[in-house]
PDB file of N, CA and C in Angstrom:
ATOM      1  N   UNK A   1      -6.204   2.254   6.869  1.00  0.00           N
ATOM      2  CA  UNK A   1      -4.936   1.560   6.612  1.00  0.00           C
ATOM      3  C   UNK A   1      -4.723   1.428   5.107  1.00  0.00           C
ATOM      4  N   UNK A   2      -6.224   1.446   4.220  1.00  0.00           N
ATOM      5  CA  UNK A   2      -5.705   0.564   2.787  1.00  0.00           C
ATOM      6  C   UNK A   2      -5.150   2.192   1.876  1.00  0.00           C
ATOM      7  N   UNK A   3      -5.757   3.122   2.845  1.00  0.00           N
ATOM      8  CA  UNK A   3      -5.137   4.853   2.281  1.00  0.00           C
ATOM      9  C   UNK A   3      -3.885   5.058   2.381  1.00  0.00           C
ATOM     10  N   UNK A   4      -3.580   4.649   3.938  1.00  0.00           N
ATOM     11  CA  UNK A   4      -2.172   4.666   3.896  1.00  0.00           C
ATOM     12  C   UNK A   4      -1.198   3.871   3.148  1.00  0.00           C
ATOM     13  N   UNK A   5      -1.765   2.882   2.999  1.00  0.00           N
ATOM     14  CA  UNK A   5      -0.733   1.895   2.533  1.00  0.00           C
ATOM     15  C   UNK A   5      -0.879   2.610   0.426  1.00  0.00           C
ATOM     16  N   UNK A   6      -1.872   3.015   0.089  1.00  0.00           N
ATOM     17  CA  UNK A   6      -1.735   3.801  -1.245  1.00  0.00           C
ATOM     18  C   UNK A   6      -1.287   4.785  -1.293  1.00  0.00           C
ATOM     19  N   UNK A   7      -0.977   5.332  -0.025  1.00  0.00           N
ATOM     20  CA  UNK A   7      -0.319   6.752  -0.697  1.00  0.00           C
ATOM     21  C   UNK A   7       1.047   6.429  -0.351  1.00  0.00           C
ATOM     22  N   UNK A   8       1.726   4.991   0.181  1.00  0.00           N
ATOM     23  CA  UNK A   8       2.850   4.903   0.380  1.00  0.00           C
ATOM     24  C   UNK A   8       3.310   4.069  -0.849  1.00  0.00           C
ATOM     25  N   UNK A   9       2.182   3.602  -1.452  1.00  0.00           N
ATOM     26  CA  UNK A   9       2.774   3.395  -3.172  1.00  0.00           C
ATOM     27  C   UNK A   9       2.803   3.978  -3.980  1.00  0.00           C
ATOM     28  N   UNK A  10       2.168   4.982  -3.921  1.00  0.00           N
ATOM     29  CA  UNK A  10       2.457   6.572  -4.660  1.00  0.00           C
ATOM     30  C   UNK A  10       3.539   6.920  -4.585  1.00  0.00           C
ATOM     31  N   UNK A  11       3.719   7.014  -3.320  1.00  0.00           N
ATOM     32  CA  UNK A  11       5.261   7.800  -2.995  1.00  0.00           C
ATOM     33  C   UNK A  11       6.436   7.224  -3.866  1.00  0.00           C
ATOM     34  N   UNK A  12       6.437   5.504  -3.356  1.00  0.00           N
ATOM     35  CA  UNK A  12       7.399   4.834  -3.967  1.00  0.00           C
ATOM     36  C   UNK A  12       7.517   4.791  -5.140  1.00  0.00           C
ATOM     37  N   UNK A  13       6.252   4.415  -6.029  1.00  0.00           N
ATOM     38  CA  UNK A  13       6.141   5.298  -7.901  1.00  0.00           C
ATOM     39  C   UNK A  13       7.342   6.400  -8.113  1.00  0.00           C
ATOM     40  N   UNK A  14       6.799   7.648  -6.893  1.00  0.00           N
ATOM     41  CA  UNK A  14       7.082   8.682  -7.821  1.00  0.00           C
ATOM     42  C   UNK A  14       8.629   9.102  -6.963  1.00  0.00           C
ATOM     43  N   UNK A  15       9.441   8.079  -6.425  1.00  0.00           N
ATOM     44  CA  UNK A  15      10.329   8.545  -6.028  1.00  0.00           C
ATOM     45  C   UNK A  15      10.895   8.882  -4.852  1.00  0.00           C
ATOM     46  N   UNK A  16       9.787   9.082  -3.913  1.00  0.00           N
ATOM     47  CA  UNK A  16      10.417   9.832  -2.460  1.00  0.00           C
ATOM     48  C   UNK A  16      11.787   9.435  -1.968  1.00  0.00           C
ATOM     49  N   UNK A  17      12.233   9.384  -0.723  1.00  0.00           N
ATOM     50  CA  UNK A  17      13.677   9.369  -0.189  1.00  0.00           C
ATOM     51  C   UNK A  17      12.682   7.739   1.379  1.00  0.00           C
ATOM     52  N   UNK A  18      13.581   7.225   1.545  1.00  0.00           N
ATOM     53  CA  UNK A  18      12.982   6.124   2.117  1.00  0.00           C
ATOM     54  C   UNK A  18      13.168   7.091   3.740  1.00  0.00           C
ATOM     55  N   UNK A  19      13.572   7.963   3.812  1.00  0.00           N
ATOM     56  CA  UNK A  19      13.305   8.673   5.212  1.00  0.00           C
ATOM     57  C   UNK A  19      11.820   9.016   5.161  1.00  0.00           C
ATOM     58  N   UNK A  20      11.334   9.468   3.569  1.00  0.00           N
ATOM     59  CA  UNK A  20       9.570   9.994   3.640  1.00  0.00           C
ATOM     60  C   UNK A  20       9.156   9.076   4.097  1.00  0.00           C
ATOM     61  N   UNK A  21       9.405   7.774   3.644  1.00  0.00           N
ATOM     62  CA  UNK A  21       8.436   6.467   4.072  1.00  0.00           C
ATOM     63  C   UNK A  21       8.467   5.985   4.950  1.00  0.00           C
ATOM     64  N   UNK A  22       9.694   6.127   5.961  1.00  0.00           N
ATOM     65  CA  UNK A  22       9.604   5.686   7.359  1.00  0.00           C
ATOM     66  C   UNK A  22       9.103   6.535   8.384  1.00  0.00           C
ATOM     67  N   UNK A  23       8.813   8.019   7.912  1.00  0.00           N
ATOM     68  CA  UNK A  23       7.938   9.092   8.519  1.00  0.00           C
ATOM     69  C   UNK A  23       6.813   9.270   8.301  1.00  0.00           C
ATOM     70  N   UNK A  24       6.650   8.425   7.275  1.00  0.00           N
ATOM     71  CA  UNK A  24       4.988   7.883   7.111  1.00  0.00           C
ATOM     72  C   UNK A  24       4.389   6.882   7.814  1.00  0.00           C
ATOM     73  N   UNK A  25       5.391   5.830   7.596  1.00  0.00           N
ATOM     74  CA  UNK A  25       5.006   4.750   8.741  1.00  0.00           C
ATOM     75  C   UNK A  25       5.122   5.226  10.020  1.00  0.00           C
ATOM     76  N   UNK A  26       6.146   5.714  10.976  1.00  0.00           N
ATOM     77  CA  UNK A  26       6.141   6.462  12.282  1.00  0.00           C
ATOM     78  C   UNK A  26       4.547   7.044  12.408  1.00  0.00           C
ATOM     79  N   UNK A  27       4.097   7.933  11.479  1.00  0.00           N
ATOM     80  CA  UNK A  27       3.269   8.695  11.668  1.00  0.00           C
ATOM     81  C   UNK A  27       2.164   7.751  12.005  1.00  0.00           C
ATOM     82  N   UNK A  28       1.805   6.834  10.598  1.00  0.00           N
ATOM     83  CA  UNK A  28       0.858   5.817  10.664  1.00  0.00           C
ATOM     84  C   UNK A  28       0.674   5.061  12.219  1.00  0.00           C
ATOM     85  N   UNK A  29       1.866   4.506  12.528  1.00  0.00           N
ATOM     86  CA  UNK A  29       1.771   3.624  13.872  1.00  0.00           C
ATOM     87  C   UNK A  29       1.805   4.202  15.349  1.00  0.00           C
ATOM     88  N   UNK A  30       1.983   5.811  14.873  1.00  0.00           N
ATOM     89  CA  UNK A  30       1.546   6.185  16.800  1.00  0.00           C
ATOM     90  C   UNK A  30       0.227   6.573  16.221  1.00  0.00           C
ATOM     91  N   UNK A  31      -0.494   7.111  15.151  1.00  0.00           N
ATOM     92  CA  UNK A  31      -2.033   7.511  15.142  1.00  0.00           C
ATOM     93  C   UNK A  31      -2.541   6.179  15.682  1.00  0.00           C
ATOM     94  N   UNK A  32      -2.302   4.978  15.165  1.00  0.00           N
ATOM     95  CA  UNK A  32      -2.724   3.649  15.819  1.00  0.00           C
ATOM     96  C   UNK A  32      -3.185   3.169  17.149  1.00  0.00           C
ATOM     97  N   UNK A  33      -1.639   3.848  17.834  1.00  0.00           N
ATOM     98  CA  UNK A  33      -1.023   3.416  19.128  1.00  0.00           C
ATOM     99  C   UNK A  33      -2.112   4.766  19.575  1.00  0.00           C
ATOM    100  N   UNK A  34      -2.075   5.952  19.026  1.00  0.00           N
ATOM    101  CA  UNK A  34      -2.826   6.658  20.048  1.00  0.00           C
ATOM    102  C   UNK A  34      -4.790   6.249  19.989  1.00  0.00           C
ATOM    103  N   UNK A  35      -4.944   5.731  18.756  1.00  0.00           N
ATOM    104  CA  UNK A  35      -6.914   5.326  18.595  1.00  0.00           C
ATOM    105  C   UNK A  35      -6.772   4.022  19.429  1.00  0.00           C
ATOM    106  N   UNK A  36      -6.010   3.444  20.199  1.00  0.00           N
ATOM    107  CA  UNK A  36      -6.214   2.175  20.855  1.00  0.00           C
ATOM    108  C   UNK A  36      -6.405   2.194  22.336  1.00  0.00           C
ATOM    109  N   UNK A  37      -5.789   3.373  22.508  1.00  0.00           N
ATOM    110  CA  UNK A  37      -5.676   3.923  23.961  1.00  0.00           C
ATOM    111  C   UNK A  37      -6.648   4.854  24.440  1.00  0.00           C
TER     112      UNK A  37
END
């Protein structure tokens, strides 16, 4: 989580489009949803 959450302050540093970051988070929260199951 503390990777993800740094490379989503990277992103925001260097600019991305807030669609990258909500396809980061998407991504982040079904890998979650799928290691729980």
């Amino acid at each position: 989580v503390e990777l993800a959450l740094a490379e989503i302050l990277y992103l925001q540093e260097n600019g991305p489009s807030v669609e990258d970051v909500t396809t980061i988070l998407e991504i982040e929260q079904r890998a979650h949803e799928n290691g729980l199951q």
